[in-house]
PDB file of N, CA and C in Angstrom:
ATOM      1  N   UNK A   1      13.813  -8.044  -7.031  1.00  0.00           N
ATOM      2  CA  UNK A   1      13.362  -8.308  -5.685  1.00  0.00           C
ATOM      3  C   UNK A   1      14.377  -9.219  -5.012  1.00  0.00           C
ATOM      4  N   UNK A   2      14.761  -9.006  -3.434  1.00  0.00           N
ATOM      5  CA  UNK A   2      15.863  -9.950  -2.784  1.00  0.00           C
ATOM      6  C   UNK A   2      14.651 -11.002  -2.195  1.00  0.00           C
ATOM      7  N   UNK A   3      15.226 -12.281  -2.108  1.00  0.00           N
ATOM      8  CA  UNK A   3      14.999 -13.384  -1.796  1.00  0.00           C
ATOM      9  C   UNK A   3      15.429 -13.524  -0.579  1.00  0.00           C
ATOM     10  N   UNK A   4      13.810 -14.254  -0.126  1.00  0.00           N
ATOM     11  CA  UNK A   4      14.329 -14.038   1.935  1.00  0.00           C
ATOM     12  C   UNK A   4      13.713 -15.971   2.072  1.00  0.00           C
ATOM     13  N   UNK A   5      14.831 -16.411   2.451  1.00  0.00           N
ATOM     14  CA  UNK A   5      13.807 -17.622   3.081  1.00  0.00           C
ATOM     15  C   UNK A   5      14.373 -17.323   4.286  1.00  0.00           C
ATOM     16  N   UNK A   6      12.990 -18.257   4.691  1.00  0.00           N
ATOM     17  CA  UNK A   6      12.187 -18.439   5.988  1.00  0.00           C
ATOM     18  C   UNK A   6      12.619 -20.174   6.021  1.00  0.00           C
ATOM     19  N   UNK A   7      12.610 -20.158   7.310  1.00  0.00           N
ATOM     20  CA  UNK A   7      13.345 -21.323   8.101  1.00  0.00           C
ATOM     21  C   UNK A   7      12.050 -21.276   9.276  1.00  0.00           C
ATOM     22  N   UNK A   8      11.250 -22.486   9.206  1.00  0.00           N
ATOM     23  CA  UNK A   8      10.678 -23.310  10.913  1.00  0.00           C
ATOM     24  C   UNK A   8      11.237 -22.837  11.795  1.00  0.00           C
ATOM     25  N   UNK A   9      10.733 -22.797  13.094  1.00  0.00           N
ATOM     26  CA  UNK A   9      11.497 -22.394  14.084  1.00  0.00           C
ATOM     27  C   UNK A   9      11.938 -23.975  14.471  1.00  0.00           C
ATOM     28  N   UNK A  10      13.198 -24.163  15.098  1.00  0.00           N
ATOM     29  CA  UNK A  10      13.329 -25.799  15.652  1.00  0.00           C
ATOM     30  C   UNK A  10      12.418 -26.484  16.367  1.00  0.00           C
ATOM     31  N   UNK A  11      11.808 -24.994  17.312  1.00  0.00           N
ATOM     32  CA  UNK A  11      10.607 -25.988  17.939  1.00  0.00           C
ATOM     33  C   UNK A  11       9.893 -26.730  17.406  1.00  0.00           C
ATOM     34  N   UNK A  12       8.960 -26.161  16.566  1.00  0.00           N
ATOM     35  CA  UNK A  12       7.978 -25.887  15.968  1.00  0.00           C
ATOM     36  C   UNK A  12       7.934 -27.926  15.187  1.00  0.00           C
ATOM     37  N   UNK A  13       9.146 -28.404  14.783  1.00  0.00           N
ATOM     38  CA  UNK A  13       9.734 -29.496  14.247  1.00  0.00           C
ATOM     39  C   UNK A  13      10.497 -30.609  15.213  1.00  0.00           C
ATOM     40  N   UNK A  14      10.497 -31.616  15.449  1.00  0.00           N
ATOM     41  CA  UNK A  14      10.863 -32.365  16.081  1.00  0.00           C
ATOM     42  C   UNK A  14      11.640 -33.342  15.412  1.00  0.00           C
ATOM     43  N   UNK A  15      11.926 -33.905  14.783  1.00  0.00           N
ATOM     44  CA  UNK A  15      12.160 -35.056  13.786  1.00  0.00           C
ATOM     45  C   UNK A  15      12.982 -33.961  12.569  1.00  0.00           C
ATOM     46  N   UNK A  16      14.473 -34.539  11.848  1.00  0.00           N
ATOM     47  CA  UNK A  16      14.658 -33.955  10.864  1.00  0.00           C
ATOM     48  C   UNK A  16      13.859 -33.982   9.723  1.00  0.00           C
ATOM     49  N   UNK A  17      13.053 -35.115   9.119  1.00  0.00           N
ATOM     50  CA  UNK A  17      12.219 -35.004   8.188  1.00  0.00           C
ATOM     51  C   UNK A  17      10.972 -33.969   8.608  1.00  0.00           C
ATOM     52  N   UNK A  18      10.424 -34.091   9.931  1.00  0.00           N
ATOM     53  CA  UNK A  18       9.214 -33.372   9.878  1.00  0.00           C
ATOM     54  C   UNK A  18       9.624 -31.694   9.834  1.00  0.00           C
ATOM     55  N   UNK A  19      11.176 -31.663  10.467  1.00  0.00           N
ATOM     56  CA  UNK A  19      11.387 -30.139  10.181  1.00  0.00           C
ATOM     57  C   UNK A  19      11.924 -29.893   8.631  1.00  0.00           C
ATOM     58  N   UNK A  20      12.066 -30.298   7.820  1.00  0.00           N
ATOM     59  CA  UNK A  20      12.052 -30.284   6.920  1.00  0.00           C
ATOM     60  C   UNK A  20      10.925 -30.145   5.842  1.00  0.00           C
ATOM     61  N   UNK A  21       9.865 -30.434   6.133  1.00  0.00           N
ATOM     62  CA  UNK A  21       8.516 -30.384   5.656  1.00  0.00           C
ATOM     63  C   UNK A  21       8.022 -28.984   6.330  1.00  0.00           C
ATOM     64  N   UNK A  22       8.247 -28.760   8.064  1.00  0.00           N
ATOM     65  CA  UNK A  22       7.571 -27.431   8.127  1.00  0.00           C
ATOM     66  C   UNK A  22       8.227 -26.458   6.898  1.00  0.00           C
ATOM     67  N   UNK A  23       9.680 -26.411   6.930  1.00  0.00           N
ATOM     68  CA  UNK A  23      10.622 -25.293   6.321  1.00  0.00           C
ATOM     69  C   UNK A  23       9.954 -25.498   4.797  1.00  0.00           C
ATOM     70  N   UNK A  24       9.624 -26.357   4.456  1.00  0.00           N
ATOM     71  CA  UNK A  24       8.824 -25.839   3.379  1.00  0.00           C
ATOM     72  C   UNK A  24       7.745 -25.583   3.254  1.00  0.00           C
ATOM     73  N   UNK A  25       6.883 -26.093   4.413  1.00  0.00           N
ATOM     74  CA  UNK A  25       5.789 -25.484   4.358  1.00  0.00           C
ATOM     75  C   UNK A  25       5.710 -23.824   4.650  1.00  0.00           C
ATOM     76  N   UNK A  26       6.672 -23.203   5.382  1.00  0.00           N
ATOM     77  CA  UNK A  26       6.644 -22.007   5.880  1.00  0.00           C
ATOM     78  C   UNK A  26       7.521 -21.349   5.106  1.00  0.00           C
ATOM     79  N   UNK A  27       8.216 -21.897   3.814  1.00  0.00           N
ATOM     80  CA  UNK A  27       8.632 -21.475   2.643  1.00  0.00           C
ATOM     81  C   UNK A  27       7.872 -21.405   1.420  1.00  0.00           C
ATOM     82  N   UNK A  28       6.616 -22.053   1.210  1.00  0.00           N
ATOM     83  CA  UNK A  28       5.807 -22.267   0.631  1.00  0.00           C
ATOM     84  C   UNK A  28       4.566 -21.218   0.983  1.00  0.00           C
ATOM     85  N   UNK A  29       4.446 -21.001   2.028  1.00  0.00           N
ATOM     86  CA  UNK A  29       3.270 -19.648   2.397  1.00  0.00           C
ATOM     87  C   UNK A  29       3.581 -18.485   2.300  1.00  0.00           C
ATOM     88  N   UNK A  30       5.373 -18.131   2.056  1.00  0.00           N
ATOM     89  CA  UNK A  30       5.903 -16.570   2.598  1.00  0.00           C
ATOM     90  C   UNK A  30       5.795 -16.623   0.664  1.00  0.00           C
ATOM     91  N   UNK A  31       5.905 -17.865  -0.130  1.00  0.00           N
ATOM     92  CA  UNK A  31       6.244 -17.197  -1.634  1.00  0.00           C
ATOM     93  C   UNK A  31       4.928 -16.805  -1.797  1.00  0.00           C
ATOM     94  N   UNK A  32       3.544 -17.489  -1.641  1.00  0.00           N
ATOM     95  CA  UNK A  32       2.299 -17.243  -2.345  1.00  0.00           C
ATOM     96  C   UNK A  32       1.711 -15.709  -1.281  1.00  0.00           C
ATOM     97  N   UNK A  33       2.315 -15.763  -0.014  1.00  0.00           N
ATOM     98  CA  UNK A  33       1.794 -14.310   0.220  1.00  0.00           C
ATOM     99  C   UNK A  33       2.840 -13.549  -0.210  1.00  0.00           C
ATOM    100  N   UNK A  34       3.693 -13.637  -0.461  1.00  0.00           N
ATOM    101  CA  UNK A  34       4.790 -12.439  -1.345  1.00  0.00           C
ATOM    102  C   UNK A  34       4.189 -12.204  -3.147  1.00  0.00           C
ATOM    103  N   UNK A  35       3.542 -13.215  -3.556  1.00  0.00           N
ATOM    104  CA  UNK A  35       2.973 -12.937  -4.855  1.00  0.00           C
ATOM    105  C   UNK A  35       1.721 -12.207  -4.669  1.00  0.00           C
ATOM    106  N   UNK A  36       0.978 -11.948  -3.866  1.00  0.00           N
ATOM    107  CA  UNK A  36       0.316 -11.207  -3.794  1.00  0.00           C
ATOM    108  C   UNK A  36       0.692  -9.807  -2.965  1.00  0.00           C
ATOM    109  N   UNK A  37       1.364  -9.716  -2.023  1.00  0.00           N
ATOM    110  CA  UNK A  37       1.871  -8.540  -1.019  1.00  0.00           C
ATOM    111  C   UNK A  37       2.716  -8.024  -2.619  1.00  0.00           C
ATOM    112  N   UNK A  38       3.583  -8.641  -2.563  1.00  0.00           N
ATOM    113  CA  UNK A  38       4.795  -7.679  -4.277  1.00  0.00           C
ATOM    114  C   UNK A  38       4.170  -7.733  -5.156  1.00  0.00           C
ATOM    115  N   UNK A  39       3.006  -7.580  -5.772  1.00  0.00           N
ATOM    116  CA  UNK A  39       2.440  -7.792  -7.038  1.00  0.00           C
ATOM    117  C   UNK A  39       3.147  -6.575  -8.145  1.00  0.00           C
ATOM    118  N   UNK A  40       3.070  -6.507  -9.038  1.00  0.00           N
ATOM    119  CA  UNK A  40       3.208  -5.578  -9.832  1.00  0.00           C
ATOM    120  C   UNK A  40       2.764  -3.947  -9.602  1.00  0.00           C
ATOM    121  N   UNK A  41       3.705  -3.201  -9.868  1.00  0.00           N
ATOM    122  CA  UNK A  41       3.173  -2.125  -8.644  1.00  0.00           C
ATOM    123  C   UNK A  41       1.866  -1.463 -10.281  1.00  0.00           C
ATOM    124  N   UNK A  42       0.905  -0.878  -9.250  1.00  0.00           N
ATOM    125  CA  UNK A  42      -0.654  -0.457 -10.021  1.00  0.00           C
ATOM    126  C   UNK A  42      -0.056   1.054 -10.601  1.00  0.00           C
ATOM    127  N   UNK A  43      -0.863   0.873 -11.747  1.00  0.00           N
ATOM    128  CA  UNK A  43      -0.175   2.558 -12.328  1.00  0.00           C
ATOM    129  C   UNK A  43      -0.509   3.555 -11.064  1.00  0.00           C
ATOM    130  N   UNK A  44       0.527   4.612 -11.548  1.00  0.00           N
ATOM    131  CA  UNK A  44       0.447   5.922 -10.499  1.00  0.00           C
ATOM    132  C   UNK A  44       0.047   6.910 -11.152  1.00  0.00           C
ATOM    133  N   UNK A  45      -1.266   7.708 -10.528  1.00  0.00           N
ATOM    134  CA  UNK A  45      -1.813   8.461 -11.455  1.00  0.00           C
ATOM    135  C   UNK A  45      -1.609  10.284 -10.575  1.00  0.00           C
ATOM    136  N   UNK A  46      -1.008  10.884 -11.145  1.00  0.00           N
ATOM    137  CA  UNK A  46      -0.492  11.642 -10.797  1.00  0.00           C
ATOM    138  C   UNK A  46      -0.812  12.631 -10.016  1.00  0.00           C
ATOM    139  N   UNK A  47      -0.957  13.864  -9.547  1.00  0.00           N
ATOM    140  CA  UNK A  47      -1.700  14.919  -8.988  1.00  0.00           C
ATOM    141  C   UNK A  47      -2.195  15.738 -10.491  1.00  0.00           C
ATOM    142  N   UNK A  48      -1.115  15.703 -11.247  1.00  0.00           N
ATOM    143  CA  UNK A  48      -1.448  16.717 -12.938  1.00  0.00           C
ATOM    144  C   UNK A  48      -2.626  15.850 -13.536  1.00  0.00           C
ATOM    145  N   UNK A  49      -2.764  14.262 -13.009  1.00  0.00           N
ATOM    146  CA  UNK A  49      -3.316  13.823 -14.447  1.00  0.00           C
ATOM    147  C   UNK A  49      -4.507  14.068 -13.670  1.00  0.00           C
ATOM    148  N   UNK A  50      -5.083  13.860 -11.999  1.00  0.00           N
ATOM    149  CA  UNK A  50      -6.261  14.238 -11.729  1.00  0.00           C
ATOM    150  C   UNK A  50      -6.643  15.586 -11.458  1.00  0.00           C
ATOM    151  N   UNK A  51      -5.672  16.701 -11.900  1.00  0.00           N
ATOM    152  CA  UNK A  51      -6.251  18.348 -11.796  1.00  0.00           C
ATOM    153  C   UNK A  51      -6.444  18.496 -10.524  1.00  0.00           C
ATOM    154  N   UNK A  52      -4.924  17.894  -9.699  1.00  0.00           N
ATOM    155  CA  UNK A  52      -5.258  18.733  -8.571  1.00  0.00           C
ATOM    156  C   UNK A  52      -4.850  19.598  -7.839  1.00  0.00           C
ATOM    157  N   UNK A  53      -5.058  20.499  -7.277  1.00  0.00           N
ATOM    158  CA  UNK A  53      -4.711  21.570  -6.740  1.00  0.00           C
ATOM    159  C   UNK A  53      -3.214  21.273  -5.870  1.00  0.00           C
ATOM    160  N   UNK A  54      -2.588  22.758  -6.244  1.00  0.00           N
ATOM    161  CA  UNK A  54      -1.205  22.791  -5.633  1.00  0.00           C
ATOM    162  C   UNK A  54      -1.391  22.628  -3.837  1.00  0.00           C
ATOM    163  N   UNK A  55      -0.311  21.645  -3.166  1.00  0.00           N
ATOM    164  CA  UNK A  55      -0.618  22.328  -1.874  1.00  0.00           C
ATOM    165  C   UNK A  55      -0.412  23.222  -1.075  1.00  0.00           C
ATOM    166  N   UNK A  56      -0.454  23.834  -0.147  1.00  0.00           N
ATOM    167  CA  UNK A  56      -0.327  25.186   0.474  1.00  0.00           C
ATOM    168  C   UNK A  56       1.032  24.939   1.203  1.00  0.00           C
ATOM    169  N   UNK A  57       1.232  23.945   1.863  1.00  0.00           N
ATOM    170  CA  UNK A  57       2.843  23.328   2.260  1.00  0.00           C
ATOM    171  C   UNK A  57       3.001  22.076   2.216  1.00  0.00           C
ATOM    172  N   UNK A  58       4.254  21.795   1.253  1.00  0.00           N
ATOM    173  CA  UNK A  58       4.796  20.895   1.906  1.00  0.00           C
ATOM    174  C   UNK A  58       5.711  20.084   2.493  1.00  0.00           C
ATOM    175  N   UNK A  59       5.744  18.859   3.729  1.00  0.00           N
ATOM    176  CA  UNK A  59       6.158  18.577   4.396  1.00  0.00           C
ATOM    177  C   UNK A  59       6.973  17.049   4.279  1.00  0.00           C
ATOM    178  N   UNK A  60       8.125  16.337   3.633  1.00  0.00           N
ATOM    179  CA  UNK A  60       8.453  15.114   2.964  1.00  0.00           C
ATOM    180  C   UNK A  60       8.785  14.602   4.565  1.00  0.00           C
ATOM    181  N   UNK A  61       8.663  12.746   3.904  1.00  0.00           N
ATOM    182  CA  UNK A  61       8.725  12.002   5.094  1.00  0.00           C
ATOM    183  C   UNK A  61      10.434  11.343   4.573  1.00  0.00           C
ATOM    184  N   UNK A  62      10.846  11.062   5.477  1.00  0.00           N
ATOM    185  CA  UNK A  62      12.444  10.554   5.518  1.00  0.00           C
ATOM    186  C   UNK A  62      12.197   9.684   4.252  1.00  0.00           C
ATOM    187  N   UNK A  63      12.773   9.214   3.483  1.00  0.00           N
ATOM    188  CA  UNK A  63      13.249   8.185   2.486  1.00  0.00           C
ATOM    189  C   UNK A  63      13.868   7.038   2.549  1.00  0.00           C
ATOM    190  N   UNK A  64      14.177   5.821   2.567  1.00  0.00           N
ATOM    191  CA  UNK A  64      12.692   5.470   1.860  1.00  0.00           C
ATOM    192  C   UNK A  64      11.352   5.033   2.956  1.00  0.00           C
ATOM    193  N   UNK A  65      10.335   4.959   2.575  1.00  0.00           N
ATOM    194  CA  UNK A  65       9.286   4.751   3.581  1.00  0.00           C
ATOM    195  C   UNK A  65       8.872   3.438   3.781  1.00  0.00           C
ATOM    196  N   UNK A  66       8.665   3.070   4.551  1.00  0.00           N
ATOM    197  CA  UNK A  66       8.965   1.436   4.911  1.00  0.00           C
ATOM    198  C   UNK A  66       7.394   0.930   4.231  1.00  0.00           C
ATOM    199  N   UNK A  67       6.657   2.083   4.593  1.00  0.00           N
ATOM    200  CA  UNK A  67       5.076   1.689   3.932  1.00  0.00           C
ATOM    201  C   UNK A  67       3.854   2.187   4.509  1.00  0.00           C
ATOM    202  N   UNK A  68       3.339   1.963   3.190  1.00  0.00           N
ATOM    203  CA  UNK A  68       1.958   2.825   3.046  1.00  0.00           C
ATOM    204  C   UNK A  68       0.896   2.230   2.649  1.00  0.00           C
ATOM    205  N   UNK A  69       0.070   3.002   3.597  1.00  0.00           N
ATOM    206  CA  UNK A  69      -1.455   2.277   3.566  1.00  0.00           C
ATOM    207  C   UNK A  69      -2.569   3.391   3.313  1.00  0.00           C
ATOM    208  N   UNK A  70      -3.081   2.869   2.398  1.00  0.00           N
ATOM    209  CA  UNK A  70      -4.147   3.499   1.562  1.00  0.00           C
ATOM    210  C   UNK A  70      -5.382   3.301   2.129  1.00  0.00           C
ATOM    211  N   UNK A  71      -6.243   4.238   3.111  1.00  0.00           N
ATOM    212  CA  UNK A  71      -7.680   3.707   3.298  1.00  0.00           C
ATOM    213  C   UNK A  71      -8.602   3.904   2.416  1.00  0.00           C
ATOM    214  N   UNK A  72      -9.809   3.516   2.650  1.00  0.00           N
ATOM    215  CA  UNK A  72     -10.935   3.840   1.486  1.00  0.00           C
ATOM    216  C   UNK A  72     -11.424   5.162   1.810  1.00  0.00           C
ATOM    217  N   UNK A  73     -12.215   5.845   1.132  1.00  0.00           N
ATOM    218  CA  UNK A  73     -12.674   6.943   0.951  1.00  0.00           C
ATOM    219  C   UNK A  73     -13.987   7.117   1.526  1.00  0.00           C
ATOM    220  N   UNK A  74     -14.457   6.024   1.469  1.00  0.00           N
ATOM    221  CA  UNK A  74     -16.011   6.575   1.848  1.00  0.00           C
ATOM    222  C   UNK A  74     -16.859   7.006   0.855  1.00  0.00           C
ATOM    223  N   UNK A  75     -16.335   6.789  -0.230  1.00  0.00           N
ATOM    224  CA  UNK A  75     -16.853   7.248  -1.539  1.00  0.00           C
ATOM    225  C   UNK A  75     -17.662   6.266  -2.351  1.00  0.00           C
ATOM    226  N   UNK A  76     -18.342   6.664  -3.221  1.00  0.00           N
ATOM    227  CA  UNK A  76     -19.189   5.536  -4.091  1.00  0.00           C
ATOM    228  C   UNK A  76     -17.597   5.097  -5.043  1.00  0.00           C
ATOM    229  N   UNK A  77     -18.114   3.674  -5.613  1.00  0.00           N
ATOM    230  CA  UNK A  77     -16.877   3.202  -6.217  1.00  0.00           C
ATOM    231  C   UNK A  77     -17.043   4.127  -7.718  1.00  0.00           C
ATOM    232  N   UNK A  78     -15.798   4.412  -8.063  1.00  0.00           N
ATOM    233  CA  UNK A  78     -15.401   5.029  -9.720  1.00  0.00           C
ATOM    234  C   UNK A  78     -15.319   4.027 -10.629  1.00  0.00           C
ATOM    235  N   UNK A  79     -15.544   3.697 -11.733  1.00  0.00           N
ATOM    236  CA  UNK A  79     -14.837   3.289 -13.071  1.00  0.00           C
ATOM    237  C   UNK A  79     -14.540   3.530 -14.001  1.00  0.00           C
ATOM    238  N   UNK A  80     -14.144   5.041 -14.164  1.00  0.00           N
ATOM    239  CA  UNK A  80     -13.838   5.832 -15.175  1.00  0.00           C
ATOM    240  C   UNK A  80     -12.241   6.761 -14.666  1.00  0.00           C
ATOM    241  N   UNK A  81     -11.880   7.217 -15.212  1.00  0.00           N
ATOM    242  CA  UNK A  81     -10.458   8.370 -14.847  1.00  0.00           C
ATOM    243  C   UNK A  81     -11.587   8.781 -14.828  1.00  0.00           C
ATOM    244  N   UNK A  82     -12.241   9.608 -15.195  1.00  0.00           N
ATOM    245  CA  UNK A  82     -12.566  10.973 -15.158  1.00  0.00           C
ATOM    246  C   UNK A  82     -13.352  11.032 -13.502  1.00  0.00           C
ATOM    247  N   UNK A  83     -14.055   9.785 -13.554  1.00  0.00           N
ATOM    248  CA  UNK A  83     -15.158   9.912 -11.876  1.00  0.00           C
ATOM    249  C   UNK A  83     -13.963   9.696 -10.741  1.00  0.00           C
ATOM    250  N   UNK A  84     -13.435   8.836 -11.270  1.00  0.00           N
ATOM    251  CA  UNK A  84     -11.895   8.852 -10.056  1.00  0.00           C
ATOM    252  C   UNK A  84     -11.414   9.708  -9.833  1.00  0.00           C
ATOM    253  N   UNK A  85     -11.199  10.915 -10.838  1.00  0.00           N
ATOM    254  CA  UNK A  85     -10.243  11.965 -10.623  1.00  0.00           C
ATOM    255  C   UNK A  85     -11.318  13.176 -10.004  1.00  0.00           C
ATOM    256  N   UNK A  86     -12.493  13.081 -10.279  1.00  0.00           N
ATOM    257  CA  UNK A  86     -13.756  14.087  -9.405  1.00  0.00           C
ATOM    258  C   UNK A  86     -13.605  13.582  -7.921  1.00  0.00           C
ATOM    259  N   UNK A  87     -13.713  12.243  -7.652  1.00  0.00           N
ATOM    260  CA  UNK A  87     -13.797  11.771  -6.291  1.00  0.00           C
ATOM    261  C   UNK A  87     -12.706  12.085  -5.587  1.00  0.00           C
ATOM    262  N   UNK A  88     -11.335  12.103  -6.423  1.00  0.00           N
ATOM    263  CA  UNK A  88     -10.120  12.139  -5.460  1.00  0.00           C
ATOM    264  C   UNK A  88     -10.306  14.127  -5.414  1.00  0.00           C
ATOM    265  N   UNK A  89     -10.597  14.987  -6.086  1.00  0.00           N
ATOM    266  CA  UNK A  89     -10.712  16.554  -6.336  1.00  0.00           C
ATOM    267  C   UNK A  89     -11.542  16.475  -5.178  1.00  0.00           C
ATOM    268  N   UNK A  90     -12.626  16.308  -4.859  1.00  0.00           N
ATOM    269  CA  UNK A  90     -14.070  16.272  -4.163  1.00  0.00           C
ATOM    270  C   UNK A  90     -13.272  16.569  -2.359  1.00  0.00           C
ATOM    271  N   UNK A  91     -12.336  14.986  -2.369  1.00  0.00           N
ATOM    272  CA  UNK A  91     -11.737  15.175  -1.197  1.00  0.00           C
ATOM    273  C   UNK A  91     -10.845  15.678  -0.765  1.00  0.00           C
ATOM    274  N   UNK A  92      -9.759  15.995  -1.784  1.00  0.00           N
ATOM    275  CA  UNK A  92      -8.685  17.003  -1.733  1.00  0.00           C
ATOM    276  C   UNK A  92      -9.568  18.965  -1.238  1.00  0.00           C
ATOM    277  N   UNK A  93     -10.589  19.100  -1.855  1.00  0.00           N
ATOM    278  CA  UNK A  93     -11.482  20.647  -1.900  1.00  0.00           C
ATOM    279  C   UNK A  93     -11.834  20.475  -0.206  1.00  0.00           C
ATOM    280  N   UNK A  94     -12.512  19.557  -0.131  1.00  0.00           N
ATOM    281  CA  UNK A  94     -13.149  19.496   1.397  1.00  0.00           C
ATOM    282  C   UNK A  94     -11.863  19.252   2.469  1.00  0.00           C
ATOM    283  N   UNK A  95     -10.433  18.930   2.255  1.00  0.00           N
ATOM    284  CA  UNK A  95      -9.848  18.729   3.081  1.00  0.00           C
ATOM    285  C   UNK A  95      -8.967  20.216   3.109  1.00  0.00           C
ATOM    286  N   UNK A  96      -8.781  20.532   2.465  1.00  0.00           N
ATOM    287  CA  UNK A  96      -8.353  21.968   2.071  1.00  0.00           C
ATOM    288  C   UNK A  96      -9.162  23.201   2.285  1.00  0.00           C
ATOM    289  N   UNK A  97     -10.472  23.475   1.822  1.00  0.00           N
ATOM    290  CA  UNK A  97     -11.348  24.455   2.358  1.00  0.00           C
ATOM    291  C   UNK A  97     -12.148  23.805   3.613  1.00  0.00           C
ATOM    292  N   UNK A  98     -12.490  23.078   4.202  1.00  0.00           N
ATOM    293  CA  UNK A  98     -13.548  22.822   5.280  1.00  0.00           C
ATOM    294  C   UNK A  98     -12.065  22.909   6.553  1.00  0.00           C
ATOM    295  N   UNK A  99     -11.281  21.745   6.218  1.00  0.00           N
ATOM    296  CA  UNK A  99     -10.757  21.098   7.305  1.00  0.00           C
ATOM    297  C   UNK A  99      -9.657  22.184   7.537  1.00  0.00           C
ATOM    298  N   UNK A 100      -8.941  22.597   6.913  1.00  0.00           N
ATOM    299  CA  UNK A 100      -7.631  24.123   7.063  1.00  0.00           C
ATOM    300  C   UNK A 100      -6.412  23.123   6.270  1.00  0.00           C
ATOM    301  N   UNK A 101      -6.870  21.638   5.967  1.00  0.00           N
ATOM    302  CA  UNK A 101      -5.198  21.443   5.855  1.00  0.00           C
ATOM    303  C   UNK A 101      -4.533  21.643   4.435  1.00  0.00           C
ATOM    304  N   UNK A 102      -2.926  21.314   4.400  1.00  0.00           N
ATOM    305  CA  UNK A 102      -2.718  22.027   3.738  1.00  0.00           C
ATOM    306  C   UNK A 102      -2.637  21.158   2.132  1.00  0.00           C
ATOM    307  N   UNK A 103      -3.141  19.894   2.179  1.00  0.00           N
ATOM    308  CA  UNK A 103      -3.535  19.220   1.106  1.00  0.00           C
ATOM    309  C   UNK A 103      -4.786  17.882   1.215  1.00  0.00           C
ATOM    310  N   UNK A 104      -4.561  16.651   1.083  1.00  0.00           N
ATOM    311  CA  UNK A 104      -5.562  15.796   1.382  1.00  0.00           C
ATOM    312  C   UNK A 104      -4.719  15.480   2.649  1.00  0.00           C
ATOM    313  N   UNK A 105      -5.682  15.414   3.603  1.00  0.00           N
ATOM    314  CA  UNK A 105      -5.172  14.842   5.025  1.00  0.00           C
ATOM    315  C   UNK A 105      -4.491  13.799   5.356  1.00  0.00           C
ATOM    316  N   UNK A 106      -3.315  12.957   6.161  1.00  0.00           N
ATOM    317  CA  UNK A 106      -3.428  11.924   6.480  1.00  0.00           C
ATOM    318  C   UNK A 106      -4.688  11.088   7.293  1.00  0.00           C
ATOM    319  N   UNK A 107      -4.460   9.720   7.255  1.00  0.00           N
ATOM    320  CA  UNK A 107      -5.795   9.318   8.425  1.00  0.00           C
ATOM    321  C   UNK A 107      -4.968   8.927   9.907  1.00  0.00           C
TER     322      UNK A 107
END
């Protein structure tokens, strides 16, 4: 991972000691929300490992993608592979036969 500090704005500080205390204070908030925003990336569970259907087309987004956001489902919560991989099938079937598209939809 590259290392970004963050610098106070001058305003923001008046006094060299007190700008010195923001810059760490506003160096001190970007590490503990970067330990949670970069966490360890969560296993990736595949389209093969949940049995799911090929899609009808598809369409790739430029490389690399600056980012992605995952909404919820609307679904009861899973705690098994196996109910996870029915719930994610469930919505892939209905987005594919009900809706026309040509895999699970974007939102």
């Amino acid at each position: 991972m590259s290392h970004v500090v963050i610098d106070a704005p001058k305003s923001s500080c008046s006094s060299c000691k007190k700008e010195c205390m923001c810059s760490i204070l506003y160096k001190k908030l970007f590490q503990d929300f970067s330990k949670l925003f970069f966490a360890a990336c969560p296993q990736i569970v595949t389209r093969k490992d949940w049995d799911g259907l090929r899609p009808v087309h598809v369409s790739y987004l430029p490389r690399p993608v600056a980012l992605v956001i995952i909404q919820h489902t609307v679904t009861s919560t899973c705690n098994t592979d196996e109910k996870c991989a029915e719930i994610v099938r469930n919505i892939q079937s209905y987005h594919m036969e009900n809706l026309n598209y040509w895999d699970i939809g974007p939102s």
